[in-house]
PDB file of N, CA and C in Angstrom:
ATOM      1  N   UNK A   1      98.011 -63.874   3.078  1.00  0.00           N
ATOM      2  CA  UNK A   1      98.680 -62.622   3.363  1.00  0.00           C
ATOM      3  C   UNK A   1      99.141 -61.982   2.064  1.00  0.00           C
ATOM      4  N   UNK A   2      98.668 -60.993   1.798  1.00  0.00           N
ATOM      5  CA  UNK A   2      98.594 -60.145   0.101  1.00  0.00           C
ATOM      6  C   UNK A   2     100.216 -59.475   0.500  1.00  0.00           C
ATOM      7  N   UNK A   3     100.607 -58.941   1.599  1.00  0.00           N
ATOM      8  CA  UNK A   3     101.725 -58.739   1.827  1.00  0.00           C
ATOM      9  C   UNK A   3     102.674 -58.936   1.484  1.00  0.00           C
ATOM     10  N   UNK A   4     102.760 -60.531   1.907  1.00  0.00           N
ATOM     11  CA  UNK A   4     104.110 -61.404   1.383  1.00  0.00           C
ATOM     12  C   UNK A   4     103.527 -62.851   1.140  1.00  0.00           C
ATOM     13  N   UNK A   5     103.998 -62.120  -0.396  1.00  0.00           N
ATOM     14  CA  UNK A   5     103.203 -64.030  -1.177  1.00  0.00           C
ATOM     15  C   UNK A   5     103.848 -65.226  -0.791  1.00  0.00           C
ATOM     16  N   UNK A   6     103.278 -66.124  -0.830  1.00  0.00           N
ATOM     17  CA  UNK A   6     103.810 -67.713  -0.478  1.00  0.00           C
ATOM     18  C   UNK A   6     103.872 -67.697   1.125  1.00  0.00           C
ATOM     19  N   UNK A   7     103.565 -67.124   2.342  1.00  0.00           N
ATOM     20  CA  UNK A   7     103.739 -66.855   3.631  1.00  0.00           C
ATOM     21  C   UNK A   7     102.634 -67.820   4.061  1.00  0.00           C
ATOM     22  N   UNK A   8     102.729 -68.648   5.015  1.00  0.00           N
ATOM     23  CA  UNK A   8     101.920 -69.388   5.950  1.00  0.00           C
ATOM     24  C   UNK A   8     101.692 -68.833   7.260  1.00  0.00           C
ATOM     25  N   UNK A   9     100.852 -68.294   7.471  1.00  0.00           N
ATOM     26  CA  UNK A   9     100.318 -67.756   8.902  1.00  0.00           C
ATOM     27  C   UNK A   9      99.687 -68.886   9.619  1.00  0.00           C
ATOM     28  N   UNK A  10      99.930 -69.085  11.376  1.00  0.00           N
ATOM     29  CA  UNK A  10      99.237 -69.829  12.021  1.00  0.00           C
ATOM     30  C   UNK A  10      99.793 -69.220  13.633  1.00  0.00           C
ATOM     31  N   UNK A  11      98.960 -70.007  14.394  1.00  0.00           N
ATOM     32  CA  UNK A  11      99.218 -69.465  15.853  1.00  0.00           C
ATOM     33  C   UNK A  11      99.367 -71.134  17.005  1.00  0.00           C
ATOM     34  N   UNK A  12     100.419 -70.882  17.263  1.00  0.00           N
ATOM     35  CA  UNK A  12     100.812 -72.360  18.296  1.00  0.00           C
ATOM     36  C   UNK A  12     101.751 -71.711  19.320  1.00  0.00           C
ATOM     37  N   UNK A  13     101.685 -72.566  20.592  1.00  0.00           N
ATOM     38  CA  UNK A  13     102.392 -72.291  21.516  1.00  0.00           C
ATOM     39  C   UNK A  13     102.903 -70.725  22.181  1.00  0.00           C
ATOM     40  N   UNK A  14     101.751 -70.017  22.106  1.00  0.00           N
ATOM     41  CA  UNK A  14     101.535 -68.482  22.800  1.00  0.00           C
ATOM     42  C   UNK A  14     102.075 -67.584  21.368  1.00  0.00           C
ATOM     43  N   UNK A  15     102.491 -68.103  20.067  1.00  0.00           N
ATOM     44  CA  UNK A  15     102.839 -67.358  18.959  1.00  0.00           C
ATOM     45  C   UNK A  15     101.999 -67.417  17.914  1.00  0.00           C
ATOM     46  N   UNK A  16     102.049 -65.878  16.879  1.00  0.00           N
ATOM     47  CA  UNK A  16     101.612 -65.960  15.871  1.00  0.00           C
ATOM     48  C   UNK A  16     102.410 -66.145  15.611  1.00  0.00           C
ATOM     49  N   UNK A  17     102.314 -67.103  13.881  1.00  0.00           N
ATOM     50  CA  UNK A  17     103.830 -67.262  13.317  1.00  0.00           C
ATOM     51  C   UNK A  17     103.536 -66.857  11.803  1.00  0.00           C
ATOM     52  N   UNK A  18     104.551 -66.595  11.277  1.00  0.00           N
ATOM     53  CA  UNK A  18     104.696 -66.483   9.853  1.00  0.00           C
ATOM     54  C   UNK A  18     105.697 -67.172   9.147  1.00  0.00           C
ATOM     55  N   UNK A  19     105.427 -68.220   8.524  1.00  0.00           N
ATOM     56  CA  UNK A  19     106.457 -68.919   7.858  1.00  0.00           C
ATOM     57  C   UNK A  19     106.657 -68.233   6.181  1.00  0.00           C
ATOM     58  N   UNK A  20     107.981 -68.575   5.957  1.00  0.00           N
ATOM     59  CA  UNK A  20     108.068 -68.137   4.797  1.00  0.00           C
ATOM     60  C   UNK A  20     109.116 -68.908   4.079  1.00  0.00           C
ATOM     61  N   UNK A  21     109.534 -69.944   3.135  1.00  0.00           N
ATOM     62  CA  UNK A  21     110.950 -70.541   2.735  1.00  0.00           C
ATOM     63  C   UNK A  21     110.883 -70.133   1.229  1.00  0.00           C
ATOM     64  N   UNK A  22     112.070 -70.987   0.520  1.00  0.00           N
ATOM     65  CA  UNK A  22     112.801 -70.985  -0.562  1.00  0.00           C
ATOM     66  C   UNK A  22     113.154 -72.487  -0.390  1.00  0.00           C
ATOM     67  N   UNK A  23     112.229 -73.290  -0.644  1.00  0.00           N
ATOM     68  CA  UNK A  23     113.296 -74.841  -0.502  1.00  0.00           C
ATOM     69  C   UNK A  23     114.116 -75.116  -0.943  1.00  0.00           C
ATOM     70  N   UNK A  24     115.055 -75.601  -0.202  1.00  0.00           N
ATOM     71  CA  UNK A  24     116.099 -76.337  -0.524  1.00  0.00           C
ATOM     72  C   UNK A  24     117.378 -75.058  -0.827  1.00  0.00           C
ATOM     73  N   UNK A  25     116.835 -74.076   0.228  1.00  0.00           N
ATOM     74  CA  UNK A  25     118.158 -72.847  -0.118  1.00  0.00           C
ATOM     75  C   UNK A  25     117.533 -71.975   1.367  1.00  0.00           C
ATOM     76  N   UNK A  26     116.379 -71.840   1.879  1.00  0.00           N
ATOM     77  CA  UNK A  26     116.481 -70.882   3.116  1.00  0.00           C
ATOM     78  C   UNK A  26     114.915 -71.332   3.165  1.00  0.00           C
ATOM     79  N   UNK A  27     114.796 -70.555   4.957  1.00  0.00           N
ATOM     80  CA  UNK A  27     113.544 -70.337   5.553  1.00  0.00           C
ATOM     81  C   UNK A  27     113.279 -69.699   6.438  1.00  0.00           C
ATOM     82  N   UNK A  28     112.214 -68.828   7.075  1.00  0.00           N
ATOM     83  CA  UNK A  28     112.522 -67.945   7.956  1.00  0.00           C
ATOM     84  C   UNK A  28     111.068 -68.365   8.903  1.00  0.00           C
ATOM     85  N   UNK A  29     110.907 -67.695   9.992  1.00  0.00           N
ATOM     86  CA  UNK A  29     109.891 -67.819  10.825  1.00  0.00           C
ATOM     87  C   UNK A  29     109.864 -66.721  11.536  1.00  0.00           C
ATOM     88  N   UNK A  30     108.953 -65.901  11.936  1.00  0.00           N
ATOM     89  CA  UNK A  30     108.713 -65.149  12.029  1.00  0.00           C
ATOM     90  C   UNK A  30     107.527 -64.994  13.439  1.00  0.00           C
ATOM     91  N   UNK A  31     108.148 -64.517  14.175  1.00  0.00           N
ATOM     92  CA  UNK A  31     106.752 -64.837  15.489  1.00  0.00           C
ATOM     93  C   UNK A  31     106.801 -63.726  15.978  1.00  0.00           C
ATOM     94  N   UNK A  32     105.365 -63.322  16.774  1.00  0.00           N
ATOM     95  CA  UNK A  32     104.818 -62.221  17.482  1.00  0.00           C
ATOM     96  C   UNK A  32     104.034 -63.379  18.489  1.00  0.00           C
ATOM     97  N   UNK A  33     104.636 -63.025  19.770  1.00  0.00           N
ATOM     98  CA  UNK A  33     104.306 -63.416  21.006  1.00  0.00           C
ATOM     99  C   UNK A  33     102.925 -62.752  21.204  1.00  0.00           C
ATOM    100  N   UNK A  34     101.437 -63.943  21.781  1.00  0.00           N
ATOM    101  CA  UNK A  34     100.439 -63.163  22.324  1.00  0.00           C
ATOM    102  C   UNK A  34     100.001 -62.746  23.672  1.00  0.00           C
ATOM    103  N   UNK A  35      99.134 -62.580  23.960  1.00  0.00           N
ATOM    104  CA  UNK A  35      98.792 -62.344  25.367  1.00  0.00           C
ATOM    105  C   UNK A  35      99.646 -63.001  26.380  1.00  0.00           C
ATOM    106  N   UNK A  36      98.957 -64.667  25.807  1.00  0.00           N
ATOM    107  CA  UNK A  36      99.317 -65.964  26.503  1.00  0.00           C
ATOM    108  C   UNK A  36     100.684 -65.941  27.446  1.00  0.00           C
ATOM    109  N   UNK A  37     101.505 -65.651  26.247  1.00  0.00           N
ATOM    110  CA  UNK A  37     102.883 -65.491  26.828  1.00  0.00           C
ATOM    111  C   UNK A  37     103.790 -64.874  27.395  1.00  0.00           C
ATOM    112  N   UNK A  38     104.522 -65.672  28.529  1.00  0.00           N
ATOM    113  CA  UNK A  38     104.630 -64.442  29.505  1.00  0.00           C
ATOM    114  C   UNK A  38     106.285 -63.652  29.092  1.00  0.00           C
ATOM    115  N   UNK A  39     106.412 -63.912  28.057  1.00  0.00           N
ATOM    116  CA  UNK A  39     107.150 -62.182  27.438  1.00  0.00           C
ATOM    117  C   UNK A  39     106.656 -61.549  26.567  1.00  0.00           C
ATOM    118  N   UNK A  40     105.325 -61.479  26.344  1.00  0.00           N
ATOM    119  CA  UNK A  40     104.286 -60.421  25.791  1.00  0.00           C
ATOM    120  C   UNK A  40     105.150 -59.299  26.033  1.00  0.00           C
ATOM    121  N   UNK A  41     104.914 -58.297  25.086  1.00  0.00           N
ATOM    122  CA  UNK A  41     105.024 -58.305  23.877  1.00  0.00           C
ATOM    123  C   UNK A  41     106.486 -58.452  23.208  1.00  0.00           C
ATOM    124  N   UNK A  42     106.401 -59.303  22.517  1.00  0.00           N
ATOM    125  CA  UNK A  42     108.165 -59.565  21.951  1.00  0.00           C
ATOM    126  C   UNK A  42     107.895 -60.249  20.461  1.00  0.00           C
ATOM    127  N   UNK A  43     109.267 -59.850  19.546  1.00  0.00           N
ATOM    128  CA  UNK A  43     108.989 -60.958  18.345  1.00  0.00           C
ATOM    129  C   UNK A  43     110.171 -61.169  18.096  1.00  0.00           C
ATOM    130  N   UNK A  44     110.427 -62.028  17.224  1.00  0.00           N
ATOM    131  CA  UNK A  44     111.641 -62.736  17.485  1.00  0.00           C
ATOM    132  C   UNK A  44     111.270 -63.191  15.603  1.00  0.00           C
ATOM    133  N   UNK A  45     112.698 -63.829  14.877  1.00  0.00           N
ATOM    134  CA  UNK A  45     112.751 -64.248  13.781  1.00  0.00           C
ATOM    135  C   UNK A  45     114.342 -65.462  13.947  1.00  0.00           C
ATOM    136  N   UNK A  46     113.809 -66.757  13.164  1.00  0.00           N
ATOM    137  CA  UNK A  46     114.394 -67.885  13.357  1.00  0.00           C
ATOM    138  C   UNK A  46     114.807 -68.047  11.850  1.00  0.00           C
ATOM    139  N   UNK A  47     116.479 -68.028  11.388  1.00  0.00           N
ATOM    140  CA  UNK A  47     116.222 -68.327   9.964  1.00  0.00           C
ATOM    141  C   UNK A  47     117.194 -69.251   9.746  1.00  0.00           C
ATOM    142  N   UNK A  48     116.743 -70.139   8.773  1.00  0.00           N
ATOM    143  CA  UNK A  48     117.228 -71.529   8.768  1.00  0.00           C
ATOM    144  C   UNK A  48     117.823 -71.006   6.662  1.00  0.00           C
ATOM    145  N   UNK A  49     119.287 -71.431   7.134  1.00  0.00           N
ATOM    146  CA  UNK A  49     120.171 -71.410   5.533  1.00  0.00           C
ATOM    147  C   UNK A  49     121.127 -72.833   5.805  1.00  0.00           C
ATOM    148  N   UNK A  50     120.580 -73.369   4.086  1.00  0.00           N
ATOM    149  CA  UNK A  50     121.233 -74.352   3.736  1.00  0.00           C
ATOM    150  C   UNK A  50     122.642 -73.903   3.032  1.00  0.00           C
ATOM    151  N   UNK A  51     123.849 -74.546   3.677  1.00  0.00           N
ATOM    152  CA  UNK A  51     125.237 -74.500   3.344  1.00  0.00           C
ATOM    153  C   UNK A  51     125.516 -75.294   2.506  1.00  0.00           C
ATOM    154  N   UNK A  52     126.400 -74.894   2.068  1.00  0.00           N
ATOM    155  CA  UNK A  52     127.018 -75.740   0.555  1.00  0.00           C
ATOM    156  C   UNK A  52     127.749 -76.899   1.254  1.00  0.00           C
ATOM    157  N   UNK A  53     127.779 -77.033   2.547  1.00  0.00           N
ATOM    158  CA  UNK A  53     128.093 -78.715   3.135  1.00  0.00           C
ATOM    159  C   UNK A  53     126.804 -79.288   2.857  1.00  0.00           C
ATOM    160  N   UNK A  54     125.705 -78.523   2.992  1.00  0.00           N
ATOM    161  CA  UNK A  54     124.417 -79.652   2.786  1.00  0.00           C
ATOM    162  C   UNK A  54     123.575 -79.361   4.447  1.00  0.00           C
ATOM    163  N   UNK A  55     124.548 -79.154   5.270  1.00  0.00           N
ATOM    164  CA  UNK A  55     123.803 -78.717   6.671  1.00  0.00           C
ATOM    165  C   UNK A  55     123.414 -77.199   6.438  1.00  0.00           C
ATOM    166  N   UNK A  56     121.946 -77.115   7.307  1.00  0.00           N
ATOM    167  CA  UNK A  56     121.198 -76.088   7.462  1.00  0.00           C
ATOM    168  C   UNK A  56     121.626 -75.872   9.027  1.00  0.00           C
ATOM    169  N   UNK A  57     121.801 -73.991   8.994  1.00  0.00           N
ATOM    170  CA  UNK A  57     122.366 -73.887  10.293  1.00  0.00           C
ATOM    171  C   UNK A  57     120.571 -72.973  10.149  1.00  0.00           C
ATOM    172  N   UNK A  58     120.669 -72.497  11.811  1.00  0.00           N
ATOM    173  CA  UNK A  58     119.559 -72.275  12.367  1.00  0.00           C
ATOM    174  C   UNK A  58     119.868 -70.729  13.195  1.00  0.00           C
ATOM    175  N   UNK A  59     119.517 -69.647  13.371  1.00  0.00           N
ATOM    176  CA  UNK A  59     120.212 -68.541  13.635  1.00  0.00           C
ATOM    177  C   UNK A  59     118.569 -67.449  14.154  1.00  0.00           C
ATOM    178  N   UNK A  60     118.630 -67.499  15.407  1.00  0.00           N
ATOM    179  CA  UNK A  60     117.576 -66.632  15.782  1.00  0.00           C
ATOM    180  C   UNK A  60     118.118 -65.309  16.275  1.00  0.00           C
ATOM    181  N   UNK A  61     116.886 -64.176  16.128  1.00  0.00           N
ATOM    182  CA  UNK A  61     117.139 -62.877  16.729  1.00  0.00           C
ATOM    183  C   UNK A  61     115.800 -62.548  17.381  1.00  0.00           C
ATOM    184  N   UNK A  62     115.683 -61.214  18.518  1.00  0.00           N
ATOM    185  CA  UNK A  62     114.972 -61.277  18.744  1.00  0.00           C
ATOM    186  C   UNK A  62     114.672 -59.455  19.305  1.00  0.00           C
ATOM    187  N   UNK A  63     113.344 -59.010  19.632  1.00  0.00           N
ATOM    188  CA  UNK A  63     113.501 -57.479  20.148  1.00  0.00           C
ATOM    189  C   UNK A  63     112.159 -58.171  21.194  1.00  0.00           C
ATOM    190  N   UNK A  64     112.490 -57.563  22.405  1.00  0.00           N
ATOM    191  CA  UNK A  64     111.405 -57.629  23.588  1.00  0.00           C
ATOM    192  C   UNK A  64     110.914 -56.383  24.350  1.00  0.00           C
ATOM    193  N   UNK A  65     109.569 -56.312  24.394  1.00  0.00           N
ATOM    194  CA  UNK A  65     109.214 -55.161  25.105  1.00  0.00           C
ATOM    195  C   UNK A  65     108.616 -54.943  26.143  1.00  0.00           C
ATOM    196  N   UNK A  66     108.147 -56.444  26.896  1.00  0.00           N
ATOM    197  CA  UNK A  66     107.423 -56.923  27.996  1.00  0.00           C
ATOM    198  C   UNK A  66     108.834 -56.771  29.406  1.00  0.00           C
ATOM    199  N   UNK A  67     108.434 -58.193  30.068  1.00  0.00           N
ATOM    200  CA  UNK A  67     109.411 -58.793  31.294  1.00  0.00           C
ATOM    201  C   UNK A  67     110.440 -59.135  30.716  1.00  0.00           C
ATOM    202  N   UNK A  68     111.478 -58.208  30.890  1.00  0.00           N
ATOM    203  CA  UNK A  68     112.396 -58.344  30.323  1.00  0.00           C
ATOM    204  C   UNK A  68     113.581 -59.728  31.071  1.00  0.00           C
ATOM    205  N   UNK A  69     112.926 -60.346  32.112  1.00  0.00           N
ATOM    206  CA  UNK A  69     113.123 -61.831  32.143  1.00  0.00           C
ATOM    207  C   UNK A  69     112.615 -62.808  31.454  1.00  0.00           C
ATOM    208  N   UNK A  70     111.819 -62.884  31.247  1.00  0.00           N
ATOM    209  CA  UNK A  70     111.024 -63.486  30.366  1.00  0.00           C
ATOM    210  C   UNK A  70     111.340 -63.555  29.189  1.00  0.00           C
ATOM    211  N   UNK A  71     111.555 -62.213  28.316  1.00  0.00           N
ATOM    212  CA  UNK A  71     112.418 -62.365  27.152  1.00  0.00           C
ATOM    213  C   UNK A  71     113.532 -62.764  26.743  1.00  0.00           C
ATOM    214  N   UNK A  72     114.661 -62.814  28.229  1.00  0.00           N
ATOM    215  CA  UNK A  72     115.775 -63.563  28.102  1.00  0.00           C
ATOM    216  C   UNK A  72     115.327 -65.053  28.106  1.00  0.00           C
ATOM    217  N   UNK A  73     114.748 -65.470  28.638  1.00  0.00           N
ATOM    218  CA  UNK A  73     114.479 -66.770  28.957  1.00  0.00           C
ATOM    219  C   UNK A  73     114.384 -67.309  27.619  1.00  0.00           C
ATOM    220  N   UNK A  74     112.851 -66.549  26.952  1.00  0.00           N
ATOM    221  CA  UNK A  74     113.308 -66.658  25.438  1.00  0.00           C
ATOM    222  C   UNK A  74     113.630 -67.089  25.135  1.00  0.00           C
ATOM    223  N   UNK A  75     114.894 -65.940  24.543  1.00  0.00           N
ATOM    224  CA  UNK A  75     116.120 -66.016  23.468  1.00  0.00           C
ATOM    225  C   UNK A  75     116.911 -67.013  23.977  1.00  0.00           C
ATOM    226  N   UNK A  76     116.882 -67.313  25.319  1.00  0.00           N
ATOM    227  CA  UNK A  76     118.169 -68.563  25.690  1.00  0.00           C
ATOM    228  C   UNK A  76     117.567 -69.757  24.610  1.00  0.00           C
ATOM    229  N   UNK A  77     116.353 -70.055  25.087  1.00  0.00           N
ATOM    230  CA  UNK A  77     115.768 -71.663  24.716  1.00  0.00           C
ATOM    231  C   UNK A  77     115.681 -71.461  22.991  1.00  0.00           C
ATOM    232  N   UNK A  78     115.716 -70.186  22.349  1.00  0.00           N
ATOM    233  CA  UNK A  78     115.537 -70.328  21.378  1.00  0.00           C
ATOM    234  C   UNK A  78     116.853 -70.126  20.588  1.00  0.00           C
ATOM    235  N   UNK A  79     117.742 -69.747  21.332  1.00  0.00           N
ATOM    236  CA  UNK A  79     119.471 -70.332  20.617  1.00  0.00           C
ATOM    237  C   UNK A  79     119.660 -71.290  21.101  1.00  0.00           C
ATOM    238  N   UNK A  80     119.128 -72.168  21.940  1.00  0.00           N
ATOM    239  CA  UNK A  80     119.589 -73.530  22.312  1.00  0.00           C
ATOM    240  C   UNK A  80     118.770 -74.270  21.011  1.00  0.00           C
ATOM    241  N   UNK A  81     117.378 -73.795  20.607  1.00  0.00           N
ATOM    242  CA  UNK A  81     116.571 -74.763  19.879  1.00  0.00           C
ATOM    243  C   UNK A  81     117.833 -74.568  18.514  1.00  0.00           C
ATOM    244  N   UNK A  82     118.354 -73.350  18.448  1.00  0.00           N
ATOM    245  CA  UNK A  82     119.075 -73.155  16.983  1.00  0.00           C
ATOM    246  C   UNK A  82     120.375 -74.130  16.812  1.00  0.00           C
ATOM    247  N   UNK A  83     121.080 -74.354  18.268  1.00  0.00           N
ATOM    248  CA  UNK A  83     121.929 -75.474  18.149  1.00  0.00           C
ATOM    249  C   UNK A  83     121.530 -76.941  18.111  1.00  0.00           C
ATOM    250  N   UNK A  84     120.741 -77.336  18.570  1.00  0.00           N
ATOM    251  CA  UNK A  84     119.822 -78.526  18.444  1.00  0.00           C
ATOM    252  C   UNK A  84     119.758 -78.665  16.925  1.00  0.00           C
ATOM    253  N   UNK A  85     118.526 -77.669  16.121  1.00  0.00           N
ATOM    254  CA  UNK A  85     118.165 -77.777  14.907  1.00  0.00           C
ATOM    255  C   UNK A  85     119.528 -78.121  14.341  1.00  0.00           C
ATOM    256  N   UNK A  86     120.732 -77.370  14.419  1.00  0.00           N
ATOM    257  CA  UNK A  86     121.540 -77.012  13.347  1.00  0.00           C
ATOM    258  C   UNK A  86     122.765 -78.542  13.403  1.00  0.00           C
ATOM    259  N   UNK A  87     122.727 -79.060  15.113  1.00  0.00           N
ATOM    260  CA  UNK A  87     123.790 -80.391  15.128  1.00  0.00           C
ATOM    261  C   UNK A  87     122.728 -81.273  15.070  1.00  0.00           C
ATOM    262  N   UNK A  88     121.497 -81.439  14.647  1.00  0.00           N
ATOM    263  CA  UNK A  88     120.653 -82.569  14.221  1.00  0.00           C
ATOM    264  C   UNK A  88     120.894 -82.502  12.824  1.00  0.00           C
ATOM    265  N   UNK A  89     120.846 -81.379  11.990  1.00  0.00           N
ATOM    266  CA  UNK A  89     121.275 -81.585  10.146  1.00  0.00           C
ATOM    267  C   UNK A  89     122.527 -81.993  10.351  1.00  0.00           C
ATOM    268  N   UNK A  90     123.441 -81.602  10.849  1.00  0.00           N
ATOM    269  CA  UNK A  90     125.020 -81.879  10.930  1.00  0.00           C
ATOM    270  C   UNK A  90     125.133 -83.393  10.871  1.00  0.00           C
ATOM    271  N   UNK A  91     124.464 -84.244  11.622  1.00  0.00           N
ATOM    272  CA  UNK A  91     124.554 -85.620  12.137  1.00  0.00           C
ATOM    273  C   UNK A  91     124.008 -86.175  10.739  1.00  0.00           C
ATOM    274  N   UNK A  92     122.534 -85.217  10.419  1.00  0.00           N
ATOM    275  CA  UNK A  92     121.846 -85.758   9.142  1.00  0.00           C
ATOM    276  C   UNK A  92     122.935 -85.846   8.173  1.00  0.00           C
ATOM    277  N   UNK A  93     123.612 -85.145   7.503  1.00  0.00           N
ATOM    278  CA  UNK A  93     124.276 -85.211   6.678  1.00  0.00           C
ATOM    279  C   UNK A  93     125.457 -86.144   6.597  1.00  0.00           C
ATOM    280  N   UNK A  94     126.134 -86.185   8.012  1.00  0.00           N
ATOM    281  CA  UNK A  94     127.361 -87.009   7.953  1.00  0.00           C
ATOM    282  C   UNK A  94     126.728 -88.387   7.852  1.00  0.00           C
ATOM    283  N   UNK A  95     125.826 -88.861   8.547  1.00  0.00           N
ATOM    284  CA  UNK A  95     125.270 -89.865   7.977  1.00  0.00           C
ATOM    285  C   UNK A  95     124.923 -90.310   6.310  1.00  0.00           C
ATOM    286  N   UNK A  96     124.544 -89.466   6.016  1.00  0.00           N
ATOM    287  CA  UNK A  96     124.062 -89.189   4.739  1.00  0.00           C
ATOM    288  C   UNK A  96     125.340 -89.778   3.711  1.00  0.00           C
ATOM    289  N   UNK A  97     126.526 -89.008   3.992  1.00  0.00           N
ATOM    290  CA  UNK A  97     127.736 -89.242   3.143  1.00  0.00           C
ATOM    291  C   UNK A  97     128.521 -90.584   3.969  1.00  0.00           C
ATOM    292  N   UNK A  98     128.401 -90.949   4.701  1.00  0.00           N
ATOM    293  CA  UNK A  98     128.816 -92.579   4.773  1.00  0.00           C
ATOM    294  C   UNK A  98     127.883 -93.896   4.430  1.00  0.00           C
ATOM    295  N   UNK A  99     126.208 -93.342   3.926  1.00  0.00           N
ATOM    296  CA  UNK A  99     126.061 -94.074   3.504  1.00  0.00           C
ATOM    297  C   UNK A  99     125.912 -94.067   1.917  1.00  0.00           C
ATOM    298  N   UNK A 100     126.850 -93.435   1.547  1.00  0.00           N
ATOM    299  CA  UNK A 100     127.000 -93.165  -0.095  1.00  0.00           C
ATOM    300  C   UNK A 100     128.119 -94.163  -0.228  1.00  0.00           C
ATOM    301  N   UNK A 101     128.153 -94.014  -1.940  1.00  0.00           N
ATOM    302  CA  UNK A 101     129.624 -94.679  -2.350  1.00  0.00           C
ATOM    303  C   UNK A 101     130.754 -93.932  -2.454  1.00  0.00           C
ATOM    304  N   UNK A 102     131.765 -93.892  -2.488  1.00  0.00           N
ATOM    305  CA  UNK A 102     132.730 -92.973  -2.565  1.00  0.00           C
ATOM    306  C   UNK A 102     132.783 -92.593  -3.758  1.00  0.00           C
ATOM    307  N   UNK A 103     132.019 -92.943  -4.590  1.00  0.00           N
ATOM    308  CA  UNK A 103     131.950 -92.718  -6.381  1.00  0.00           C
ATOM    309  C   UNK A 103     130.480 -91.735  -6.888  1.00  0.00           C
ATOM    310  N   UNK A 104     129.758 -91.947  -5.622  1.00  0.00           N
ATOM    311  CA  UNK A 104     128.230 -90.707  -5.927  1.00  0.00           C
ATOM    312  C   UNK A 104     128.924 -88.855  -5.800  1.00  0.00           C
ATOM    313  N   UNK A 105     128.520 -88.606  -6.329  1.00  0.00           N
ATOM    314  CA  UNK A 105     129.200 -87.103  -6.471  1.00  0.00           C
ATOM    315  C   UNK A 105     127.872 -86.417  -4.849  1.00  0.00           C
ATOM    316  N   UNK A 106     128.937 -85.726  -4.717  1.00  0.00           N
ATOM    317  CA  UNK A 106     128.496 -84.903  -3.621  1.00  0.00           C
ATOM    318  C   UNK A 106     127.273 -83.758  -3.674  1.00  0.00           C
ATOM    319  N   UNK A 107     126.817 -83.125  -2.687  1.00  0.00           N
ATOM    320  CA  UNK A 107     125.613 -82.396  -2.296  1.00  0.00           C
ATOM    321  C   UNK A 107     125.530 -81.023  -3.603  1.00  0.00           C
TER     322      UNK A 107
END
């Protein structure tokens, strides 16, 4: 994609997607719903920022122009996936710092 350099395009689960990060500081995702799916036409963007705790929170938005049930349905499962993503790093990390020494300097 000459568009936007470093971007990974692919298509899974009724989406085109466009990935795009900054490791180890942000990432975004980027989807356009196809045919397949039954809130055609809708796109939605998922962006994942690493906090100076070390946890990455997870934060989706979305615009729908199809069944506008369908698009709620969506956005529900995909702020549920954002709390999932975001208290799975949470857990990652607290783990992370109990199995340190109290003498390793922090994130």
């Amino acid at each position: 994609m000459q568009w936007l350099p470093g971007a990974e395009r692919s298509e899974e689960g009724g989406f085109e997607l466009v990935k795009l990060e900054q490791p180890e500081r942000w990432r975004v995702q980027i989807a356009f719903t196809t045919q397949a799916h039954p809130a055609h036409p809708a796109a939605t963007i998922r962006t994942f920022r690493k906090q100076v705790t070390g946890v990455w929170t997870a934060d989706s938005k979305g615009c729908g122009y199809g069944d506008r049930g369908q698009f709620t349905i969506l956005m529900a499962d995909m702020k549920s996936g954002d709390t999932e993503l975001t208290n799975a790093s949470r857990v990652e990390v607290e783990r992370a710092k109990k199995s340190r020494s109290i003498l390793t300097p922090g994130p």
